[in-house]
N, C-alpha and C. Protein backbone atom coordinates (compact mmCIF):
# COMPACT_ATOMS: atom_id res chain seq x y z
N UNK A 1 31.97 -65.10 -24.47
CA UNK A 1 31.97 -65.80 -23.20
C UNK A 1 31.09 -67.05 -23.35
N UNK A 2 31.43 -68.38 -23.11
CA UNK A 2 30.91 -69.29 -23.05
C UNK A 2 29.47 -68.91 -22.42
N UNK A 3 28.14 -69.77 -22.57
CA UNK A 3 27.25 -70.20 -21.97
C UNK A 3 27.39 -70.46 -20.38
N UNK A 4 27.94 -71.61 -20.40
CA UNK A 4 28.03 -71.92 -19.21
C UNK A 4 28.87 -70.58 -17.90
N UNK A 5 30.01 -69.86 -18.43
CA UNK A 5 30.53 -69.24 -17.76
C UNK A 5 29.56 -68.10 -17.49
N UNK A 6 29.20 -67.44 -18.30
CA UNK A 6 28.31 -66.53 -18.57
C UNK A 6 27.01 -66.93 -17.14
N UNK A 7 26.29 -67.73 -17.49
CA UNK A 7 25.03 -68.19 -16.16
C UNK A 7 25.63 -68.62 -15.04
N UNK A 8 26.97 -68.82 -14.77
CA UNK A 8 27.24 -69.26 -13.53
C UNK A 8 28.06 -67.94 -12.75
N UNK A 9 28.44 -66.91 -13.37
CA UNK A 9 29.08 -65.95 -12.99
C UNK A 9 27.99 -64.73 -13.07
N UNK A 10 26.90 -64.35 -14.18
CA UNK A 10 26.35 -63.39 -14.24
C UNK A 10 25.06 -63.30 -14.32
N UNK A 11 24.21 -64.31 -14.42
CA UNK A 11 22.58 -63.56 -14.59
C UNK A 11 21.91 -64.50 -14.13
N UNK A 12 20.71 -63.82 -13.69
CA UNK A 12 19.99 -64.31 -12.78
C UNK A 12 18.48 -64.97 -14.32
N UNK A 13 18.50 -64.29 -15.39
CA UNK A 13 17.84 -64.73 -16.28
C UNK A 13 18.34 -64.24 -17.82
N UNK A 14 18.07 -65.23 -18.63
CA UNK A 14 19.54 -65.42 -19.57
C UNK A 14 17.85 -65.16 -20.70
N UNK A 15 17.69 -64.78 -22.07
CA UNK A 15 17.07 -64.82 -23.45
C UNK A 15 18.10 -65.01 -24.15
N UNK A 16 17.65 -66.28 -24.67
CA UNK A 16 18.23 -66.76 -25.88
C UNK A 16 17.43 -66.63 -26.92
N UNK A 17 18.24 -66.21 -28.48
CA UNK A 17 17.19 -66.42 -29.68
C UNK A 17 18.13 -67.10 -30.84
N UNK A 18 17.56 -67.60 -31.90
CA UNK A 18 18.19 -68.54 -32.77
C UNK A 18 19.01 -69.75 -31.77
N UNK A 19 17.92 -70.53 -31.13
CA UNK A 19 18.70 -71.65 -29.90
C UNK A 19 19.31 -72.91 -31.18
N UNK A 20 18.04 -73.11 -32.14
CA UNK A 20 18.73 -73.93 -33.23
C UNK A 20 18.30 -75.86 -32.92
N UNK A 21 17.03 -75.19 -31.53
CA UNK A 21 16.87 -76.26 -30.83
C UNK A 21 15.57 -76.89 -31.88
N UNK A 22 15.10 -78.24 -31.69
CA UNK A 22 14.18 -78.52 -32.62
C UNK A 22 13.06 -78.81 -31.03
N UNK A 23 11.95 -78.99 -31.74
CA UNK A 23 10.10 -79.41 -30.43
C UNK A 23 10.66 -80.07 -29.38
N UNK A 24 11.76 -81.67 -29.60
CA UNK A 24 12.27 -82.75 -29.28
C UNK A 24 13.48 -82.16 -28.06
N UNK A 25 14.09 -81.21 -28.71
CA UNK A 25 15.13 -81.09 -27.77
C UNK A 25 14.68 -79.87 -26.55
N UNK A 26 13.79 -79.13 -26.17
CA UNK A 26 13.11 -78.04 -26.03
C UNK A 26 13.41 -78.58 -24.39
N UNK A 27 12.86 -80.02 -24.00
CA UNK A 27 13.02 -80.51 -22.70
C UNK A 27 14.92 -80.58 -21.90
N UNK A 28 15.76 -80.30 -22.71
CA UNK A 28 16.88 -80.58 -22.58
C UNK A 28 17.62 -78.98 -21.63
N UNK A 29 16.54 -78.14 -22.40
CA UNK A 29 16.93 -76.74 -21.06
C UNK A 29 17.39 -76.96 -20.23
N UNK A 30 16.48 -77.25 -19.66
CA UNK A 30 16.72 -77.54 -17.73
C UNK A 30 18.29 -78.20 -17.38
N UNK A 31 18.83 -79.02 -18.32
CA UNK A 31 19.75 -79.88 -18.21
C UNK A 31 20.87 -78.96 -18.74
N UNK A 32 20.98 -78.04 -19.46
CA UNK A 32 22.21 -77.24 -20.10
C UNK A 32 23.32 -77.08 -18.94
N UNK A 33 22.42 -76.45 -17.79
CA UNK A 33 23.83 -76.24 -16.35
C UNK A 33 22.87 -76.34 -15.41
N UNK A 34 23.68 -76.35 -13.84
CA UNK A 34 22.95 -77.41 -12.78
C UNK A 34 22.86 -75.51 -12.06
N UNK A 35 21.86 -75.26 -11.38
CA UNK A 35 20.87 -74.66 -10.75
C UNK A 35 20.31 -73.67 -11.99
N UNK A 36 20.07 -74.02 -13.06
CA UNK A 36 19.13 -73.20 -13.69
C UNK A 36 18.22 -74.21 -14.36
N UNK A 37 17.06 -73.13 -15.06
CA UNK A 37 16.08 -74.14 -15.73
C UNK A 37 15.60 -73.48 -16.59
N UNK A 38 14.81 -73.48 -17.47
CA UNK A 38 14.64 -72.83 -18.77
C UNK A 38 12.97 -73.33 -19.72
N UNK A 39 12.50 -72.42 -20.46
CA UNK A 39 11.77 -73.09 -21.35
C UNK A 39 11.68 -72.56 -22.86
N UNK A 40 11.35 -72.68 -23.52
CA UNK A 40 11.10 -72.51 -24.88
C UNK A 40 10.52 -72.76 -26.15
N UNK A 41 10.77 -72.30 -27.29
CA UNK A 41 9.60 -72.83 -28.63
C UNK A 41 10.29 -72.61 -29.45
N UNK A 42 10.42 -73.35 -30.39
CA UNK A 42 11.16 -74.07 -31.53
C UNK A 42 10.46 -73.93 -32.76
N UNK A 43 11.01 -74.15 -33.79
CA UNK A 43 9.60 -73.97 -35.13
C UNK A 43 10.25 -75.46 -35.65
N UNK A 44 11.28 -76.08 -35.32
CA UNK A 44 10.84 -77.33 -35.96
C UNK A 44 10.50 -78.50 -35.39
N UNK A 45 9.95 -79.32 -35.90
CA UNK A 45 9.28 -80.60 -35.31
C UNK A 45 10.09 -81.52 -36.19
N UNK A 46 10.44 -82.17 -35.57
CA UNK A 46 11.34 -84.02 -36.54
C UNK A 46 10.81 -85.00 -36.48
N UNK A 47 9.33 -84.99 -36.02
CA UNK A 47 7.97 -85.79 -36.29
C UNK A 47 7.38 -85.56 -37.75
N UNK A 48 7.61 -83.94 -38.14
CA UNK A 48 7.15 -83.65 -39.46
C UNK A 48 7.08 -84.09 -40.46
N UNK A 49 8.02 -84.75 -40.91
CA UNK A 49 9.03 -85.28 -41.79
C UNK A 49 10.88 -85.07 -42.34
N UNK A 50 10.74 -85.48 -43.48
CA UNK A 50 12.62 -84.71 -43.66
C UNK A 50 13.11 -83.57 -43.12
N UNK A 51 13.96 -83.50 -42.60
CA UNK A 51 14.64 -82.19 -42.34
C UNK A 51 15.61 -81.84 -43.31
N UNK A 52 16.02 -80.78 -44.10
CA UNK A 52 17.06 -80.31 -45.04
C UNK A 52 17.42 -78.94 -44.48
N UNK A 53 18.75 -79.15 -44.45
CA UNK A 53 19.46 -78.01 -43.71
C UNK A 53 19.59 -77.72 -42.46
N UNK A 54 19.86 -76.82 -42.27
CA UNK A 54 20.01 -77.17 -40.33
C UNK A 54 18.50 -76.42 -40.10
N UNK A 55 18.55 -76.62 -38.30
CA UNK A 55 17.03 -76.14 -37.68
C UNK A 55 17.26 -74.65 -37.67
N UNK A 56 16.08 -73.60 -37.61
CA UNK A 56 16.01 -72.50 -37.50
C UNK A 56 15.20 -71.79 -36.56
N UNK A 57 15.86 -70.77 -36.41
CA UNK A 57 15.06 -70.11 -35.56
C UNK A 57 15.20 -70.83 -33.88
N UNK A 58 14.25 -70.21 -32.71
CA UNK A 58 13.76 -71.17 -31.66
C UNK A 58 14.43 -69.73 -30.61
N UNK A 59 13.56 -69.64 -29.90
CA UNK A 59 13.95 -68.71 -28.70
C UNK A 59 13.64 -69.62 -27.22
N UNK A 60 14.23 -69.02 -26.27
CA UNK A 60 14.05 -69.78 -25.58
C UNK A 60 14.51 -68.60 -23.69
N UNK A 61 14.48 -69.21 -22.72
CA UNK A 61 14.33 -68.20 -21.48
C UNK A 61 14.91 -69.66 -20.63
N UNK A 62 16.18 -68.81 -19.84
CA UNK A 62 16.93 -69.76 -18.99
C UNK A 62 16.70 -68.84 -17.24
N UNK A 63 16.90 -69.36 -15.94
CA UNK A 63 16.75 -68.47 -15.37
C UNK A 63 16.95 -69.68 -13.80
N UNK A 64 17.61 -68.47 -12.78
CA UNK A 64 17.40 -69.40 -11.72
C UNK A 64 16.87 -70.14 -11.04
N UNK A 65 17.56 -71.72 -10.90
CA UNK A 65 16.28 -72.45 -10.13
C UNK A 65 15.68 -71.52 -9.03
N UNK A 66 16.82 -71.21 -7.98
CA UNK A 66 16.08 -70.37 -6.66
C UNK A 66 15.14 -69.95 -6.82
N UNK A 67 15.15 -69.19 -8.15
CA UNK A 67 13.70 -67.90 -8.61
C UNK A 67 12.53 -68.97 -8.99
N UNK A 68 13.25 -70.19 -8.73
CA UNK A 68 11.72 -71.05 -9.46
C UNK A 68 10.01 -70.56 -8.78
N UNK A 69 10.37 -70.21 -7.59
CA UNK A 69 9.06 -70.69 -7.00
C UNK A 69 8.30 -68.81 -7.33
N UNK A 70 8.65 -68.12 -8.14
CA UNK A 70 8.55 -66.88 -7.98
C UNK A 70 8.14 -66.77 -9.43
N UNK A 71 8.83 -67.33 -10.28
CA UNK A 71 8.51 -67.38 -11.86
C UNK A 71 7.38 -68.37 -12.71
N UNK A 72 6.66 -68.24 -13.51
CA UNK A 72 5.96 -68.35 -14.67
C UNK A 72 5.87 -68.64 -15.40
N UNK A 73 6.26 -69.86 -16.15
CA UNK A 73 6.09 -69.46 -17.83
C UNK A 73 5.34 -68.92 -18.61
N UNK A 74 5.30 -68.35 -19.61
CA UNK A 74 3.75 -67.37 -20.33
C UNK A 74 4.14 -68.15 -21.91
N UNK A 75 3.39 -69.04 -22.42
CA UNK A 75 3.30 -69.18 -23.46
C UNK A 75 2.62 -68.47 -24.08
N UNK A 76 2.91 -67.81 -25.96
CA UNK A 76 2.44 -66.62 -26.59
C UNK A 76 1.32 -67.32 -27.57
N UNK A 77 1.38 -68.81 -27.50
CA UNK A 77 0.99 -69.44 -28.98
C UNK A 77 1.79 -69.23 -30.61
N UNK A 78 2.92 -68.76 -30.10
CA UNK A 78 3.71 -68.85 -30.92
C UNK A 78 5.17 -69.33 -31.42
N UNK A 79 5.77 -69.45 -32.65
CA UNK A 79 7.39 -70.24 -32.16
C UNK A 79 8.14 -69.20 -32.38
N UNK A 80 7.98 -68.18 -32.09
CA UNK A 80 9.07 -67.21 -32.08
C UNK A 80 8.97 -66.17 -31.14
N UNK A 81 8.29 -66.57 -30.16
CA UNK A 81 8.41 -65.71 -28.86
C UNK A 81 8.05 -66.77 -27.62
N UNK A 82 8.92 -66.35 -26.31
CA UNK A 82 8.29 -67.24 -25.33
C UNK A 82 8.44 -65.87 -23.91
N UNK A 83 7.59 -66.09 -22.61
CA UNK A 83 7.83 -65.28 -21.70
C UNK A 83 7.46 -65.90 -20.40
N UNK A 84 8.17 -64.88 -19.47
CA UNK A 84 7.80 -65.76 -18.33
C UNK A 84 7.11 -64.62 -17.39
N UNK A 85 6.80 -64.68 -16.31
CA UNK A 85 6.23 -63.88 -15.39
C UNK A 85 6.34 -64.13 -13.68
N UNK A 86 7.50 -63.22 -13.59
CA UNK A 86 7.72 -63.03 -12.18
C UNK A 86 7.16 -62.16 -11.03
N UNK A 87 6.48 -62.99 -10.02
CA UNK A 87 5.80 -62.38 -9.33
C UNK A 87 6.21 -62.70 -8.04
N UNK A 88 6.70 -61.27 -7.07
CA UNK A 88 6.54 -61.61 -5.63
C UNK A 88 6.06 -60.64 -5.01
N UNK A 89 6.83 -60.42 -3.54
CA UNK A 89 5.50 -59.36 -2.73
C UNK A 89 5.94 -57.93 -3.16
N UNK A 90 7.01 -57.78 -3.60
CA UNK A 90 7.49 -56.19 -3.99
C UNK A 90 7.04 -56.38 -5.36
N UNK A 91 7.83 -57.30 -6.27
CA UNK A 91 7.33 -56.87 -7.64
C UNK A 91 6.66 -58.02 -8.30
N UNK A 92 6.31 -57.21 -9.56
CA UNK A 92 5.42 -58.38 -10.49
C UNK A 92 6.20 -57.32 -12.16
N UNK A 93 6.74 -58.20 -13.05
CA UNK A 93 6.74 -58.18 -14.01
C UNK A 93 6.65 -59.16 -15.12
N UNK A 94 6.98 -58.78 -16.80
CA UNK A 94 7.40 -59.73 -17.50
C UNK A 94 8.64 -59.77 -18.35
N UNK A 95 9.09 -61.18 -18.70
CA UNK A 95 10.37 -60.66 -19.61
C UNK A 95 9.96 -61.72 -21.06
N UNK A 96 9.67 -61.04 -22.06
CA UNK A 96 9.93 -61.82 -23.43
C UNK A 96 10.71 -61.48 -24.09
N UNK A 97 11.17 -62.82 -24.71
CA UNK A 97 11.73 -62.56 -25.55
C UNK A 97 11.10 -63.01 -27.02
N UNK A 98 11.55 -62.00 -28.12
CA UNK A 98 11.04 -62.33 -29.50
C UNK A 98 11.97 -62.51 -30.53
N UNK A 99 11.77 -63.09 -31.54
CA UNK A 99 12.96 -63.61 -32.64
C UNK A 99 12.34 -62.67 -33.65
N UNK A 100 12.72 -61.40 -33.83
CA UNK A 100 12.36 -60.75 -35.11
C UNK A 100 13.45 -60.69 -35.69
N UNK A 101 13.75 -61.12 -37.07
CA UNK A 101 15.02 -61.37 -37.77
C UNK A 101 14.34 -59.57 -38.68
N UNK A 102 15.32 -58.75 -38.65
CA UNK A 102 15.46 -57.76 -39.58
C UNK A 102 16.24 -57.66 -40.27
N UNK A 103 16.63 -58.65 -41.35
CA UNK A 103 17.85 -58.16 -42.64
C UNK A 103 17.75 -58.01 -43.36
N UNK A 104 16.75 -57.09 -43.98
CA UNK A 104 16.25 -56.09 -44.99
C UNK A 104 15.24 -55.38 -44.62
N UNK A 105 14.98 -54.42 -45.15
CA UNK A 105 13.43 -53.66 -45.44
C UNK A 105 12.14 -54.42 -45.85
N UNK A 106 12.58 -55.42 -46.44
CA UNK A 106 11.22 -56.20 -47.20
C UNK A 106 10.70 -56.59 -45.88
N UNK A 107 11.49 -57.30 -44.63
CA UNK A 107 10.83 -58.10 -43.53
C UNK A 107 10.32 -56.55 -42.56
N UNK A 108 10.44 -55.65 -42.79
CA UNK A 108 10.04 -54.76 -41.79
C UNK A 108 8.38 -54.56 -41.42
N UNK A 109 7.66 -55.22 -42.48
CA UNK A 109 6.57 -55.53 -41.65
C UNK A 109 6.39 -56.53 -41.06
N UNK A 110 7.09 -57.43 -41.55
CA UNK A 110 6.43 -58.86 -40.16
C UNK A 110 7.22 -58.08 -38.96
N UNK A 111 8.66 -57.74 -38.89
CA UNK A 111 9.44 -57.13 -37.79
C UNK A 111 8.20 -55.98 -36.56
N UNK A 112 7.59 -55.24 -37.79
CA UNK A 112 7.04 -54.36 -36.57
C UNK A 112 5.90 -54.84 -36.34
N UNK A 113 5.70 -56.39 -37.05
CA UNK A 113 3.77 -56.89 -36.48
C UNK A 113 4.38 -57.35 -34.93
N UNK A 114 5.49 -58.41 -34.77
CA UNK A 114 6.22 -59.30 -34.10
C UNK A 114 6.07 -58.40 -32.87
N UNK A 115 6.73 -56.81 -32.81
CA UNK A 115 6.92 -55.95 -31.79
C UNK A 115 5.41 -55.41 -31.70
């Protein structure tokens, strides 16, 4: 299901992981579709220098404007997790999301530091 069809027909807050977005494009969320807004963290920068190969990684949290005035962002200090924090008079929670890539055994310890 497309992106766009997908947030305009079904969720009130969307986790994305591997967005593929670089530092630069991170502001462009908000702009993907009209009543949502979004934030996120990227691991590449194109200030750095060369880029070779495509960008990697980058998670990111899309979610209704309406809910704006109710939601949070929670930065982790990190580029492979981002969260937000919704609070009103009934509830208060959080939602993160994390990019733990598991495709082998060798990564299963960074996988279970990540969690």
């Amino acid at each position: 299901m497309p992106i766009e069809k997908m947030l305009a027909e079904e969720c009130d807050v969307l986790c994305l992981q591997e967005t593929w977005l670089t530092k630069q494009d991170l502001g462009g969320l908000s702009d993907l579709h009209p009543g949502y807004v979004g934030v996120g963290e990227a691991t590449t920068d194109l200030n750095s220098g060369l880029l070779r190969g495509r960008v990697a990684g980058g998670v990111a949290i899309m979610w209704r404007s309406c809910h704006g005035h109710l939601i949070s962002e929670v930065r982790l200090g990190v580029d492979w997790a981002i969260g937000i924090e919704y609070r009103s008079a009934d509830h208060h929670f959080y939602i993160i999301t994390i990019y733990a890539p598991y495709e082998c055994r060798d990564n299963e310890p960074l996988y279970l530091e990540r969690m």
